[in-house]
C-alpha atoms as a PDB file:
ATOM      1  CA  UNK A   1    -191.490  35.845-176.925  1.00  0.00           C
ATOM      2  CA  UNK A   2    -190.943  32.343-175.540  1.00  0.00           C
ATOM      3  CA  UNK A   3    -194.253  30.850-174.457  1.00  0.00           C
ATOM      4  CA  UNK A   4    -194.265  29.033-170.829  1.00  0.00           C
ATOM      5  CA  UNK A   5    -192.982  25.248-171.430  1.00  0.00           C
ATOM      6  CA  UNK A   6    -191.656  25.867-174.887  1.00  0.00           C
ATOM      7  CA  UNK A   7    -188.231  24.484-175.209  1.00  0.00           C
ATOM      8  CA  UNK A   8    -185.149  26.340-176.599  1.00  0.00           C
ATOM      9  CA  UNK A   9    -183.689  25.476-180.004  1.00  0.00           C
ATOM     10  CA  UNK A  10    -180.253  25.400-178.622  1.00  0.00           C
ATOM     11  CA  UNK A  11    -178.638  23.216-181.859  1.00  0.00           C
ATOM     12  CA  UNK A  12    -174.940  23.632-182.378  1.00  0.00           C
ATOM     13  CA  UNK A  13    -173.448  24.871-185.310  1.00  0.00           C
ATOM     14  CA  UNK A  14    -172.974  22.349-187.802  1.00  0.00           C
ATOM     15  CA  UNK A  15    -169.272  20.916-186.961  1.00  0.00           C
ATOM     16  CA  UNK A  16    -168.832  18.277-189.588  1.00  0.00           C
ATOM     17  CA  UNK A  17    -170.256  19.243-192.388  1.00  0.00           C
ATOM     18  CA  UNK A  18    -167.838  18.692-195.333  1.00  0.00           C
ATOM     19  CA  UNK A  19    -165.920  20.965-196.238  1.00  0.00           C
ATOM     20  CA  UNK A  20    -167.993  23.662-194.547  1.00  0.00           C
ATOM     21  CA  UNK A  21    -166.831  26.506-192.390  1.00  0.00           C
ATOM     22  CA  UNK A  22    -167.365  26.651-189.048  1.00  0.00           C
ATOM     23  CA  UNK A  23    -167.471  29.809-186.789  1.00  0.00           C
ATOM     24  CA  UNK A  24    -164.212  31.613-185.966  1.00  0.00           C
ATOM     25  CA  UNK A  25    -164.929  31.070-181.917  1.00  0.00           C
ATOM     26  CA  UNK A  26    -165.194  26.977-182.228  1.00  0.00           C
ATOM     27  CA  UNK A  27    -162.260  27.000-185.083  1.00  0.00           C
ATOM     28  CA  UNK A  28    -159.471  28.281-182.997  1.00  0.00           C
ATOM     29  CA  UNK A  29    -161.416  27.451-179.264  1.00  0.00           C
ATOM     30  CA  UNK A  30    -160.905  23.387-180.263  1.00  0.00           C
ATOM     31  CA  UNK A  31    -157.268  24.113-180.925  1.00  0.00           C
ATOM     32  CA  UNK A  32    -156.595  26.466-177.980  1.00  0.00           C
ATOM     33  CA  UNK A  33    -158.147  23.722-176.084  1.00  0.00           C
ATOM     34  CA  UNK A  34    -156.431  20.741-177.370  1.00  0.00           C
ATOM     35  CA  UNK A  35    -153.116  22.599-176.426  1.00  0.00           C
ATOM     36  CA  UNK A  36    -154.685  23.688-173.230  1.00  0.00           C
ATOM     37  CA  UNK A  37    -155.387  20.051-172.669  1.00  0.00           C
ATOM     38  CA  UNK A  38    -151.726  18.817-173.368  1.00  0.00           C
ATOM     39  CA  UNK A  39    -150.645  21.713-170.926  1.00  0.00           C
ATOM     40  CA  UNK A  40    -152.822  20.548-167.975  1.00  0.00           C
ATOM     41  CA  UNK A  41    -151.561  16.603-168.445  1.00  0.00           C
ATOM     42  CA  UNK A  42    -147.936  17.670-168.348  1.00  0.00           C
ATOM     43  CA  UNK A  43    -148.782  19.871-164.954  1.00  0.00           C
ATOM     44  CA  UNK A  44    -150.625  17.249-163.316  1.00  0.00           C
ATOM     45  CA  UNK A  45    -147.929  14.429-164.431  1.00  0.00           C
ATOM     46  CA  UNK A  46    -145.191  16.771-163.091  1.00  0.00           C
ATOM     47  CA  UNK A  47    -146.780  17.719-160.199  1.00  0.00           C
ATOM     48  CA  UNK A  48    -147.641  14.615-158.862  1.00  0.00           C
ATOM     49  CA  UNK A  49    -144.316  13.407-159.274  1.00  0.00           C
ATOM     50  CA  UNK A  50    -145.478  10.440-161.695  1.00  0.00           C
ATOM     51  CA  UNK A  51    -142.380  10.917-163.830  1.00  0.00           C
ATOM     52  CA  UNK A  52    -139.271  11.650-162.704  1.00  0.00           C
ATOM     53  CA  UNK A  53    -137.440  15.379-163.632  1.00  0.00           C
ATOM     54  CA  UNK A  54    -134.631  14.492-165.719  1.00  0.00           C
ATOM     55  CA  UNK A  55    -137.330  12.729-167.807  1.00  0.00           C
ATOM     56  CA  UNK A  56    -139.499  15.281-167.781  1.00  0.00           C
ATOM     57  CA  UNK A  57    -139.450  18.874-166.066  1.00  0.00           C
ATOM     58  CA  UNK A  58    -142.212  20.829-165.010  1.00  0.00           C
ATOM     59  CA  UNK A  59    -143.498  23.410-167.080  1.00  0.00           C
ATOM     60  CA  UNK A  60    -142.103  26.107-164.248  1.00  0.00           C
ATOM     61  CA  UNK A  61    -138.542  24.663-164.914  1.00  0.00           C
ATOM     62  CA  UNK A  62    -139.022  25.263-168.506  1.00  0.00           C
ATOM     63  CA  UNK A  63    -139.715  28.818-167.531  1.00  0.00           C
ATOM     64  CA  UNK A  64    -136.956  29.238-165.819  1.00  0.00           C
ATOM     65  CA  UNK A  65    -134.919  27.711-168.171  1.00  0.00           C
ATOM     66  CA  UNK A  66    -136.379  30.593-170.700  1.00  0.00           C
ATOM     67  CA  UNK A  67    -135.914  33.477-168.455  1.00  0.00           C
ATOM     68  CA  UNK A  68    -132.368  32.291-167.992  1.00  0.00           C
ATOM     69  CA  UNK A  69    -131.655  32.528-171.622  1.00  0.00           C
ATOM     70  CA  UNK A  70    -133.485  35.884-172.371  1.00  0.00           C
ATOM     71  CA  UNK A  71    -131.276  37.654-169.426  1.00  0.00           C
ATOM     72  CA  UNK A  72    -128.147  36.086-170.710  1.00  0.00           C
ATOM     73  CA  UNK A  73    -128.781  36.586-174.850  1.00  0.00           C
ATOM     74  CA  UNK A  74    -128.449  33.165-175.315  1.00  0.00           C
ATOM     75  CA  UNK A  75    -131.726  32.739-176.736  1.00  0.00           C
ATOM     76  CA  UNK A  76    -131.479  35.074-179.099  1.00  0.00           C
ATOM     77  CA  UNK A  77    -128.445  34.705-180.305  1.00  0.00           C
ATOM     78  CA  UNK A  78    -129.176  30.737-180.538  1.00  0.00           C
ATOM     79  CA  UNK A  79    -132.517  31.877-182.935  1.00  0.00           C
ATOM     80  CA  UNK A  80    -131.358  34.115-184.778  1.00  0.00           C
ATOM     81  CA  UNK A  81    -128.478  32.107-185.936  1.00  0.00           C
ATOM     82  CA  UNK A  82    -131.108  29.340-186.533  1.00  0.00           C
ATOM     83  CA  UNK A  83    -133.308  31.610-188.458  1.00  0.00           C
ATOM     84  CA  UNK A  84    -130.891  32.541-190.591  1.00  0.00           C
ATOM     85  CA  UNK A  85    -129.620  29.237-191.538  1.00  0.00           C
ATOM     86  CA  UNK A  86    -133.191  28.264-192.375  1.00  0.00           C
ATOM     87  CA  UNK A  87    -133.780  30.871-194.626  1.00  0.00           C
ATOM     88  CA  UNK A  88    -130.698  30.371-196.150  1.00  0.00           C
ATOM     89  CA  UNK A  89    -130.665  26.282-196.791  1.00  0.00           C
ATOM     90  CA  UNK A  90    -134.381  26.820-197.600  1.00  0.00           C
ATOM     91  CA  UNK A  91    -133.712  29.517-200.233  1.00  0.00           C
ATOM     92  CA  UNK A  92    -131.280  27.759-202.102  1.00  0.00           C
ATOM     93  CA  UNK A  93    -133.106  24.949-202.170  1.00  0.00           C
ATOM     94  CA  UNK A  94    -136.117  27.041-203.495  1.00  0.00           C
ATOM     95  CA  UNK A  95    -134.494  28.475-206.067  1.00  0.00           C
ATOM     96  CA  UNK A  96    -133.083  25.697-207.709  1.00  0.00           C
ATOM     97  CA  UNK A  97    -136.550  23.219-207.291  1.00  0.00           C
ATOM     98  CA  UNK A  98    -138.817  26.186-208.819  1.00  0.00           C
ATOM     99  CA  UNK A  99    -137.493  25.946-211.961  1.00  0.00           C
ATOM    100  CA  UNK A 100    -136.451  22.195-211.866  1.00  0.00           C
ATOM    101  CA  UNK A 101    -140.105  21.723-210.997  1.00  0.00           C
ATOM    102  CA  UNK A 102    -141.988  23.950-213.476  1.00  0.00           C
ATOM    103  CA  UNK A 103    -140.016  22.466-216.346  1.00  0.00           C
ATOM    104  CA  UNK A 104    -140.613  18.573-215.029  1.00  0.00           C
ATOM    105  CA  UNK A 105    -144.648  19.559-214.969  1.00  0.00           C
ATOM    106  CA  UNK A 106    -144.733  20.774-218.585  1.00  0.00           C
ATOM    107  CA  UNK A 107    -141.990  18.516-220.510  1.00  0.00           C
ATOM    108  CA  UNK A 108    -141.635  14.756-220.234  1.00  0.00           C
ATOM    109  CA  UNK A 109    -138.059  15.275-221.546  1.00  0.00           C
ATOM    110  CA  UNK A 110    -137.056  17.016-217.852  1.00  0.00           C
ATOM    111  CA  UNK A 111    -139.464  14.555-216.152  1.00  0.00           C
ATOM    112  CA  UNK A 112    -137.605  11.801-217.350  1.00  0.00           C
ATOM    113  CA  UNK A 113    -134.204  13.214-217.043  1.00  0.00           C
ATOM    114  CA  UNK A 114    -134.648  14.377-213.361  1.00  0.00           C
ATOM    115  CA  UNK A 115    -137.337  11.974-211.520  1.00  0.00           C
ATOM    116  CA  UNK A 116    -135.001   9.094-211.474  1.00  0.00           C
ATOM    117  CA  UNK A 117    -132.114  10.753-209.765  1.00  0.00           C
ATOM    118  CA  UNK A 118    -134.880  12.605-207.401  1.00  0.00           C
ATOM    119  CA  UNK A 119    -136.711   9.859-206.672  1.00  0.00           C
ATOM    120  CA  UNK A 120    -133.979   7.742-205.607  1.00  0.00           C
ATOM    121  CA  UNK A 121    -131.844  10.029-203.833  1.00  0.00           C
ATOM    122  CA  UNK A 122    -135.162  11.851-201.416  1.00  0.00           C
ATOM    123  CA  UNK A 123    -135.247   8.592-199.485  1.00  0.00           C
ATOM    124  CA  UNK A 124    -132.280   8.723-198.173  1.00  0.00           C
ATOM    125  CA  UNK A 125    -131.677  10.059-194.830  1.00  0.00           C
ATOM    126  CA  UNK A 126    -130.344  13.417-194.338  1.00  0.00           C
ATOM    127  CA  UNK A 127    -128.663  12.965-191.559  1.00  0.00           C
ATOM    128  CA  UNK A 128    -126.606  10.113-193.567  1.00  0.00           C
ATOM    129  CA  UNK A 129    -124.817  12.912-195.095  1.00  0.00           C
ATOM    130  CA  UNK A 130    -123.763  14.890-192.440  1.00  0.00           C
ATOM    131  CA  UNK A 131    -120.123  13.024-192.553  1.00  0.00           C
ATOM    132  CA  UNK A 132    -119.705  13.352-196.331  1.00  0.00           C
ATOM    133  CA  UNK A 133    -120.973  16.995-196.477  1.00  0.00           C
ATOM    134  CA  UNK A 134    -118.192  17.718-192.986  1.00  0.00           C
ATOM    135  CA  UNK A 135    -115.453  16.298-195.872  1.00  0.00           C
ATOM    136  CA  UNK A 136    -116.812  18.435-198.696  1.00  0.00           C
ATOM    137  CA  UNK A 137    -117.689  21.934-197.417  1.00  0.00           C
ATOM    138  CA  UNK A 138    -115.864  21.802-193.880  1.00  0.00           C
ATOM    139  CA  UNK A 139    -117.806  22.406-190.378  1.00  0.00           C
ATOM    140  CA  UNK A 140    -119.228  26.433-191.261  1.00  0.00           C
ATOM    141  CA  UNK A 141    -122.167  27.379-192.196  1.00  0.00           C
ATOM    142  CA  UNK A 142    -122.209  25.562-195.876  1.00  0.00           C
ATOM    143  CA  UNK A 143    -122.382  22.506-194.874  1.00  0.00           C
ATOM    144  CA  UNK A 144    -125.080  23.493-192.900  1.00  0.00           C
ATOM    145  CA  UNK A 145    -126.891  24.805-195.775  1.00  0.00           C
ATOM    146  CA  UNK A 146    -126.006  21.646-197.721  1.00  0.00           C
ATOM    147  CA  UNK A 147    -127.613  18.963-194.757  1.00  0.00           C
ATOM    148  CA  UNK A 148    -130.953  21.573-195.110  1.00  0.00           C
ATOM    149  CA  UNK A 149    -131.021  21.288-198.996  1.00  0.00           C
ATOM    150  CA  UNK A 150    -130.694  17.802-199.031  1.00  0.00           C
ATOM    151  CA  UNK A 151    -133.711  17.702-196.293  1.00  0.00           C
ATOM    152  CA  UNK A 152    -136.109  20.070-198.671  1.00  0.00           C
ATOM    153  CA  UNK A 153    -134.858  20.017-202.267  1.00  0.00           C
ATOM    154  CA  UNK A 154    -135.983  16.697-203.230  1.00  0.00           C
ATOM    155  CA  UNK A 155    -139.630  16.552-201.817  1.00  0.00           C
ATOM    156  CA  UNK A 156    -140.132  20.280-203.306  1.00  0.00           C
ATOM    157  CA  UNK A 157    -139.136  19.720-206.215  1.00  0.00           C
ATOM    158  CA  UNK A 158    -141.552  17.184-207.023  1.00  0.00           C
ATOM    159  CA  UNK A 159    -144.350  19.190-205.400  1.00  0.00           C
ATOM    160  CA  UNK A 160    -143.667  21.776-207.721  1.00  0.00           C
ATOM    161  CA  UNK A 161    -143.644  19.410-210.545  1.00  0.00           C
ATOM    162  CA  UNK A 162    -147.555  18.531-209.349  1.00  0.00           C
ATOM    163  CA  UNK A 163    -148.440  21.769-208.748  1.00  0.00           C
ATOM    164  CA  UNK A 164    -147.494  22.348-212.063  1.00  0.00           C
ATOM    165  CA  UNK A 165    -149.759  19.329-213.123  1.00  0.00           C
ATOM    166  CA  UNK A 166    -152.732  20.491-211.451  1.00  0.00           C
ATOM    167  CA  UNK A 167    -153.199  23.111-214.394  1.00  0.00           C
ATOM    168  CA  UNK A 168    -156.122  22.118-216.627  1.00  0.00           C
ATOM    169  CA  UNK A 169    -154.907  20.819-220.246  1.00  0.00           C
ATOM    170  CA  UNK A 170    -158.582  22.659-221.465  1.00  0.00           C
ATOM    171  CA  UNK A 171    -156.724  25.797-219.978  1.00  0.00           C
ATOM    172  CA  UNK A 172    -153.400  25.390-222.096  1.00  0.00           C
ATOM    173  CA  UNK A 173    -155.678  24.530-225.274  1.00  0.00           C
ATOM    174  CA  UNK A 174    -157.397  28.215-225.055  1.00  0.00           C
ATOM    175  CA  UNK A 175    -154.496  30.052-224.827  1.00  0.00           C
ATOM    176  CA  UNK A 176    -152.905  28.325-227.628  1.00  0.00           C
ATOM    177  CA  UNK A 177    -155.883  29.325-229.860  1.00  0.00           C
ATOM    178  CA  UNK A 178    -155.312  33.170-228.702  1.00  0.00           C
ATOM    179  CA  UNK A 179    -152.001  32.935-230.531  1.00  0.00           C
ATOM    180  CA  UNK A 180    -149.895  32.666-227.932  1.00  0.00           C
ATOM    181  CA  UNK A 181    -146.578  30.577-228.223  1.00  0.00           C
ATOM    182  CA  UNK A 182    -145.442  27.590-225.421  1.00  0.00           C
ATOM    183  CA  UNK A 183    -142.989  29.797-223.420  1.00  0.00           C
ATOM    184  CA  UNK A 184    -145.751  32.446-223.440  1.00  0.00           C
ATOM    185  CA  UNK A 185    -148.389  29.924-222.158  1.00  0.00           C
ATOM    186  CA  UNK A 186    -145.872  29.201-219.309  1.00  0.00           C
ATOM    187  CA  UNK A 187    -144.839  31.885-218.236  1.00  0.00           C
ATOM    188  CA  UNK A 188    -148.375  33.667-218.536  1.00  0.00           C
ATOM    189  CA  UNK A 189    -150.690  31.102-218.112  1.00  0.00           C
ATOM    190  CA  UNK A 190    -149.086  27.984-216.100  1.00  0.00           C
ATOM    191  CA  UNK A 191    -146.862  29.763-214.108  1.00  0.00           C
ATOM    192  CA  UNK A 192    -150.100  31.677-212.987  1.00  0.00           C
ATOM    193  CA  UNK A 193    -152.396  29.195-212.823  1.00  0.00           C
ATOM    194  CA  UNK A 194    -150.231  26.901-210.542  1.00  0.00           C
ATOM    195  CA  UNK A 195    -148.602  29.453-207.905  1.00  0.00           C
ATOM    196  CA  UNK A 196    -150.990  29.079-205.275  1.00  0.00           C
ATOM    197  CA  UNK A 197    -150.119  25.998-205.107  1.00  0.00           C
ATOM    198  CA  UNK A 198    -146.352  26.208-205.247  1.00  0.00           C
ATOM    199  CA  UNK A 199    -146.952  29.541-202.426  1.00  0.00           C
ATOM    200  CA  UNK A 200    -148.632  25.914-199.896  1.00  0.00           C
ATOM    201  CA  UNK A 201    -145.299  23.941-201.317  1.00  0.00           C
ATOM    202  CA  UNK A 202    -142.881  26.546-200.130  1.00  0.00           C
ATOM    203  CA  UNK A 203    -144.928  26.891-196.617  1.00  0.00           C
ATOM    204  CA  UNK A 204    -145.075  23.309-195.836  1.00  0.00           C
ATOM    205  CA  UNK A 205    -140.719  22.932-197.287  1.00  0.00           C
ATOM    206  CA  UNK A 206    -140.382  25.648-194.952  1.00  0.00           C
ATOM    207  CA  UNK A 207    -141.746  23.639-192.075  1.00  0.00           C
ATOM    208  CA  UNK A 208    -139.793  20.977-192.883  1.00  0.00           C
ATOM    209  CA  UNK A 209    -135.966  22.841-193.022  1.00  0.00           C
ATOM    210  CA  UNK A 210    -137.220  23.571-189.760  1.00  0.00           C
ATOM    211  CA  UNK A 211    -137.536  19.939-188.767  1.00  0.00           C
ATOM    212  CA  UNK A 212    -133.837  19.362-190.066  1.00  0.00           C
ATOM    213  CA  UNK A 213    -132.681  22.046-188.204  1.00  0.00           C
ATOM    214  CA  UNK A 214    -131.057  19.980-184.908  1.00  0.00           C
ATOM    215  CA  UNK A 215    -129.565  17.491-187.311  1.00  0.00           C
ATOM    216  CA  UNK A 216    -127.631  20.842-189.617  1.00  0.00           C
ATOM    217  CA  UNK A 217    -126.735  21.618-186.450  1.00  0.00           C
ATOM    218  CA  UNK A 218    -125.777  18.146-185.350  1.00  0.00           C
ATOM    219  CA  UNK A 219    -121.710  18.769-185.628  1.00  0.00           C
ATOM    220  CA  UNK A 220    -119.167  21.378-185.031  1.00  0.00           C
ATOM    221  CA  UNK A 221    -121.572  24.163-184.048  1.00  0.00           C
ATOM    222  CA  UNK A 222    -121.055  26.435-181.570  1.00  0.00           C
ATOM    223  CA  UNK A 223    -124.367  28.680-181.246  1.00  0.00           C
ATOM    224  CA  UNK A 224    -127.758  27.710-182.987  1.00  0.00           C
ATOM    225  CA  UNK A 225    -131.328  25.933-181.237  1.00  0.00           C
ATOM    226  CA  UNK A 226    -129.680  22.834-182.498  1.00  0.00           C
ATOM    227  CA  UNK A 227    -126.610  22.824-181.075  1.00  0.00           C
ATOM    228  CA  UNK A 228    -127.821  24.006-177.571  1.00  0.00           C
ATOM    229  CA  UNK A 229    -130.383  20.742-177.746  1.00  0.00           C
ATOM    230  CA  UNK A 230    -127.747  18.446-178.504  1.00  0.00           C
ATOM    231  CA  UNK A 231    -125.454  20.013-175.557  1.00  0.00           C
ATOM    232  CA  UNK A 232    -128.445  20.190-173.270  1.00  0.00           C
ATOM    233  CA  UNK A 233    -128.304  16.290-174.083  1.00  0.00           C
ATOM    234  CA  UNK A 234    -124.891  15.662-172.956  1.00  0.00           C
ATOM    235  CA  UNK A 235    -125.482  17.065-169.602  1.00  0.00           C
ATOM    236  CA  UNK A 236    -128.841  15.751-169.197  1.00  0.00           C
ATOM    237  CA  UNK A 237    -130.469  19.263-169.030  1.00  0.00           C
ATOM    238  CA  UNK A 238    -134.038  17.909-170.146  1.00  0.00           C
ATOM    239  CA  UNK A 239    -135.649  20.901-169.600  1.00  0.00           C
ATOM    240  CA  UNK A 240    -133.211  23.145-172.175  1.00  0.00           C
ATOM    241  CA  UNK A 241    -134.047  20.259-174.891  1.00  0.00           C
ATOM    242  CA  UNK A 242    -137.797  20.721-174.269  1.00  0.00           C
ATOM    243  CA  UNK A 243    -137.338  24.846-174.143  1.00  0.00           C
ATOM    244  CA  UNK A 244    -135.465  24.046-177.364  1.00  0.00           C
ATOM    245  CA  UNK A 245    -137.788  21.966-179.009  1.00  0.00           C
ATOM    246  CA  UNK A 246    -140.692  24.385-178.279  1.00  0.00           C
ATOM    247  CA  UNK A 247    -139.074  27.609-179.593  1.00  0.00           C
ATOM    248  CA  UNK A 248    -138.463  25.743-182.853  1.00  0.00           C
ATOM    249  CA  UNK A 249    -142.132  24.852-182.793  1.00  0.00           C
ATOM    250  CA  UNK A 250    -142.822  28.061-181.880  1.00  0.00           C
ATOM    251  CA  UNK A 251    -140.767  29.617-184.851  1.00  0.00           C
ATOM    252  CA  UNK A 252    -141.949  27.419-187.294  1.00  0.00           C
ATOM    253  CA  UNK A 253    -146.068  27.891-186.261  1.00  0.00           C
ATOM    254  CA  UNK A 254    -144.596  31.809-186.774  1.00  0.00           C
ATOM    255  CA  UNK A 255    -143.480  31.349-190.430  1.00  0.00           C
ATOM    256  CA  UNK A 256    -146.394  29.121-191.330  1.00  0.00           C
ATOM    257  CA  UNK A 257    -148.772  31.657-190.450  1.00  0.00           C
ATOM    258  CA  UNK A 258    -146.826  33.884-192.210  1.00  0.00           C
ATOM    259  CA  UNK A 259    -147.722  32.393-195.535  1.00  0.00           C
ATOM    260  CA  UNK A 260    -150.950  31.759-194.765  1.00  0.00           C
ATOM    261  CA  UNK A 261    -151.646  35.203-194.126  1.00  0.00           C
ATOM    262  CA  UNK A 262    -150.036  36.081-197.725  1.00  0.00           C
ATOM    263  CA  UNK A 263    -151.580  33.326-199.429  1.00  0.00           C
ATOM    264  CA  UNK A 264    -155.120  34.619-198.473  1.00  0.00           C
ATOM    265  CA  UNK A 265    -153.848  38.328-199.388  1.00  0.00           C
ATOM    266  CA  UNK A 266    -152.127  36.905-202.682  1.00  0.00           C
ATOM    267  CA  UNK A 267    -154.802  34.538-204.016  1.00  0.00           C
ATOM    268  CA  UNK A 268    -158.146  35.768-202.883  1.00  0.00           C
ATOM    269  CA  UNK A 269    -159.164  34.180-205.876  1.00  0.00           C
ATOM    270  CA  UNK A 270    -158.395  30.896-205.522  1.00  0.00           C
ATOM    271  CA  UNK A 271    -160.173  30.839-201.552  1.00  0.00           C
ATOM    272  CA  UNK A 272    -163.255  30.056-203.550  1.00  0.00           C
ATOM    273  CA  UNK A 273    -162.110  27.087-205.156  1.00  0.00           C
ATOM    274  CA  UNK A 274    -161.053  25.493-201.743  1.00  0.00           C
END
């Protein structure tokens, strides 16, 4: 029992403490609130009339804009086409950079056949290609594929090579002593060793097909997020680009956490390591 004039021990949980967790209520209360703050800035700027609408719309509009496109299917029909196109481009380009990338991280022979190409051709724009890939594959949905595996393939690829890397040479060393032979050791001890890390690689490619999504979409499109941003553009409907931009936020956050959730349910074991 607290004795008249004693104070309360009121401390704070330790916030920035390395590498420490923090509890559950101040982890997602300090992002809530961050977004909560962004929220209240663009209601206040919009409601005191500090910036004009065609610049920027008031949240309401935006609202609008969404019930709009729920009643009339649009929206829908805009993300799932999107969605699908994502998957797509980003599954190609997984397929091909997993085993591009396991064989770089375990054989200098692949690392110097493939690095030079990959290295020189990943800082080139994507969007650079959109007239060369029209010539190649037409305006359908390949090409669109194409301008999302040239956006992903070449960083992944060389994430999966580190990943790869990341696997202790002591590691490699024992199993070679049990008898086992090099494709063995890949496939049983590598591969293993390295896939949580590749599972973070494909969630953070995946976020960034979705950043390349408005650019796939950039030309001859008819339906797709994309394509309604850059036609909200022509006819200066700001707040369909900012409805736009927020459901592909909104889709991506969606798919992110959807790894995350696996990764924890995948690789409990490697959670204590981090």
């Amino acid at each position: 029992m607290r004795q008249p004039g004693e104070k309360i021990n009121r401390r704070l949980p330790p916030l920035l403490e390395l590498r420490r967790p923090i509890p559950p209520l101040w982890y997602w209360g300090v992002g809530l609130g961050f977004i909560g703050f962004f929220l209240l800035a663009w209601i206040l700027v919009t409601a005191l009339g500090l910036v004009p609408r065609i610049f920027l719309p008031s949240p309401t509009a935006v609202i609008n804009e969404l019930i709009r496109q729920i009643q009339s299917g649009i929206l829908w029909q805009d993300a799932s086409t999107s969605l699908y196109r994502i998957f797509i481009g980003w599954l190609i380009s997984t397929l091909v950079a997993v085993p591009i990338g396991i064989l770089m991280g375990n054989f200098h022979f692949f690392e110097g056949l493939f690095e030079p190409f990959i290295d020189l051709v990943r800082y080139m724009p994507a969007v650079a290609f959109v007239p060369l890939t029209i010539l190649w594959l037409g305006v359908g949905d390949t090409q669109k594929y194409a301008i999302l595996f040239i956006g992903t393939f070449f960083q992944e690829v060389l994430l999966i090579m580190d990943n790869v890397k990341t696997v202790p040479r002591e590691l490699i060393q024992i199993s070679s002593t049990f008898g086992l032979n090099k494709w063995e050791i890949l496939r049983d001890v590598i591969l293993r060793a390295a896939m949580p890390g590749i599972w973070d690689t494909f969630r953070i490619t995946l976020g960034w097909a979705w950043t390349y999504l408005v650019v796939a979409e950039l030309v001859a499109a008819s339906v797709g997020l994309g394509y309604r941003i850059m036609r909200a553009q022509r006819f200066l409907e700001t707040e369909t680009i900012i409805l736009g931009i927020l459901i592909i936020g909104f889709m991506g956050l969606i798919t992110d956490y959807i790894f995350k959730i696996s990764y924890k349910k995948l690789f409990r074991w490697a959670l204590q390591s981090r």
